[in-house]
Structures are given as structure tokens and as C-alpha cells.
Protein backbone atom coordinates (compact mmCIF):
# COMPACT_ATOMS: atom_id res chain seq x y z
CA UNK A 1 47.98 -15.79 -13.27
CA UNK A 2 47.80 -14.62 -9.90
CA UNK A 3 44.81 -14.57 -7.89
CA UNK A 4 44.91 -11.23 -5.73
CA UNK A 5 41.49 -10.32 -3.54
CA UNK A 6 41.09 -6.66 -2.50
CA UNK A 7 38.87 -5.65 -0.02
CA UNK A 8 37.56 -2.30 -0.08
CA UNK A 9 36.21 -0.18 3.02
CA UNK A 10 32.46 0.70 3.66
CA UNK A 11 31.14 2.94 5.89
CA UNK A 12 28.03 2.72 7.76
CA UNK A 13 25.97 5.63 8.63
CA UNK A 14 24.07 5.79 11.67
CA UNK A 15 20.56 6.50 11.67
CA UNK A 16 21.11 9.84 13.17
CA UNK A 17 23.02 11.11 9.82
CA UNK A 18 19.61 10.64 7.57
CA UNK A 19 18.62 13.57 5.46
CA UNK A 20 15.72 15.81 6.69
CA UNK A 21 13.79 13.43 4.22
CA UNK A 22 13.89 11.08 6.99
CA UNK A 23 13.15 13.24 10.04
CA UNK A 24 9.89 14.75 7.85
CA UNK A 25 8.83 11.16 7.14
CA UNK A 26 9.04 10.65 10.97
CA UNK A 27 7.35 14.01 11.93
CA UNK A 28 4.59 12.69 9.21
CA UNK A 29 3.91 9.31 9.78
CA UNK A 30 2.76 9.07 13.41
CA UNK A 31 1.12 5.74 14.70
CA UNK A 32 -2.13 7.18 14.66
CA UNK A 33 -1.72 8.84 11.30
CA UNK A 34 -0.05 5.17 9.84
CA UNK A 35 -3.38 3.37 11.44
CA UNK A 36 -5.55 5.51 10.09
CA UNK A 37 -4.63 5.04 6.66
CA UNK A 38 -4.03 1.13 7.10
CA UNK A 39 -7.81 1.20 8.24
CA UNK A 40 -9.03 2.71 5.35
CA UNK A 41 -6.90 0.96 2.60
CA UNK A 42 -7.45 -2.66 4.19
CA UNK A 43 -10.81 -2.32 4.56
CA UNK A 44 -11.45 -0.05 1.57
CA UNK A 45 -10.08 -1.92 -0.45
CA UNK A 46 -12.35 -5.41 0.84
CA UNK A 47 -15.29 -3.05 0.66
CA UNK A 48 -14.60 -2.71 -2.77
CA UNK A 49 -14.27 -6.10 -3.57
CA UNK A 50 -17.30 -6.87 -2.06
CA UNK A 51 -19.44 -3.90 -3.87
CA UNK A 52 -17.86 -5.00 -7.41
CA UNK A 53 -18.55 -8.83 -6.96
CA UNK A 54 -22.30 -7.29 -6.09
CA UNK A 55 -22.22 -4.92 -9.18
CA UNK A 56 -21.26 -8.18 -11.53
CA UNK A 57 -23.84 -10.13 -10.29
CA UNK A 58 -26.46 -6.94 -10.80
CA UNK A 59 -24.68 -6.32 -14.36
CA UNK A 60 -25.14 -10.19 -15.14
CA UNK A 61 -29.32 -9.96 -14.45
CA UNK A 62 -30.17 -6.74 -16.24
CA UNK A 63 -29.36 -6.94 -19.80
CA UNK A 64 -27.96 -4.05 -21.61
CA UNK A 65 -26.62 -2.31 -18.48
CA UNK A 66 -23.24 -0.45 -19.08
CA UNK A 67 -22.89 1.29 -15.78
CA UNK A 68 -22.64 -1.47 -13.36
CA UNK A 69 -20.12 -3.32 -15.65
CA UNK A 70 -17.78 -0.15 -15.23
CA UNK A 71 -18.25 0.36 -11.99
CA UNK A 72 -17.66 -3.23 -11.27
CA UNK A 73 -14.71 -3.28 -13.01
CA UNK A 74 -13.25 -0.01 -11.55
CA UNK A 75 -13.87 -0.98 -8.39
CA UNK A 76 -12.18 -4.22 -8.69
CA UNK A 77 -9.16 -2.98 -10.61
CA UNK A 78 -8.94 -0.29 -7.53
CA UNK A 79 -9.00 -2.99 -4.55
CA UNK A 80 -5.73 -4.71 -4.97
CA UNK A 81 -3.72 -1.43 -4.47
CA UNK A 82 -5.70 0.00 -1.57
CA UNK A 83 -5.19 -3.23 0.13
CA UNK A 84 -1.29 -2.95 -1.03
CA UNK A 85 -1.01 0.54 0.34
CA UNK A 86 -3.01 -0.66 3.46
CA UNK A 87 -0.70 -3.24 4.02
CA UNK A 88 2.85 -1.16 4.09
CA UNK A 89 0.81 1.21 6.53
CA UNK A 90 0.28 -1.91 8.75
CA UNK A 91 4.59 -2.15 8.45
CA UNK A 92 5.16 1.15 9.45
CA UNK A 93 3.13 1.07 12.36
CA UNK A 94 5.29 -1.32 13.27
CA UNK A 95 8.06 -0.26 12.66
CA UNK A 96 7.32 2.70 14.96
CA UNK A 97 7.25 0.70 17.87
């Protein structure tokens, strides 16, 4: 059998020949606009930690109390994502530079 290798071409694009997806993304996403909403998901989202850790502890003293177990478990279900979405603002802040 004979071995035989082919190497196809790629192509590159630049950055220039992005779709208008790109340049709305850009016109969107300023610095300010990207630290702004890495503010509020970072420290949202450890804000919200902090409150549901606080509503656990109030839920575990008073007995029969259904409204601090849901709000302590909405609000810690909720914190991982803002900090996610917090954190790729933080990227493209960066990346801006």
C-alpha cells in the first residue's frame, strides 16, 4: 500500500475581514462598559454568597421558616454565574488593551 500525504491549503483572514458582528461587539463593549459589568458580576455575585450563607444560618435558628431557605438557596444557585460572567468581562477588558 502506498502511503501518500496531501496537504491542503488554508486561508487566514485578517481581523479586518470580520462580519459587522464583530465591529458591533467592538462599538458595544467599551472598557468602561466591560468594567462596569465585571464590577457588578464579581462582586454581585460574592455579595450573594455572603447574604445566602447569612440566610442559612437565619433559616437554621427559626424553625418552620420557608422563605429564608429559598432565598438562600436562590441566591446561592445565582452566585456562581454572576461571578462566571464577571470573570469573562475582566478578559475582555483586557483584551481591549
Amino acid at each position: 500500500m502506498k502511503s501518500e500525504t496531501r496537504l491542503k491549503t488554508i486561508t487566514i483572514k485578517s481581523l479586518e475581514d470580520r462580519p459587522q458582528r464583530s465591529r458591533l461587539r467592538k462599538a458595544l463593549l467599551t472598557p468602561m462598559v466591560c468594567s462596569v459589568l465585571a464590577s457588578l458580576g464579581i462582586f454581585g455575585g460574592i455579595s450573594s454568597l455572603f447574604v445566602g450563607i447569612v440566610s442559612v444560618i437565619i433559616h437554621s435558628i427559626v424553625s418552620g421558616d420557608t422563605i429564608f431557605d429559598r432565598v438562600a438557596t436562590i441566591l446561592l444557585i445565582a452566585a456562581i454565574p454572576m461571578i462566571l460572567i464577571g470573570s469573562i468581562f475582566v478578559d475582555e477588558i483586557e483584551r481591549k488593551k
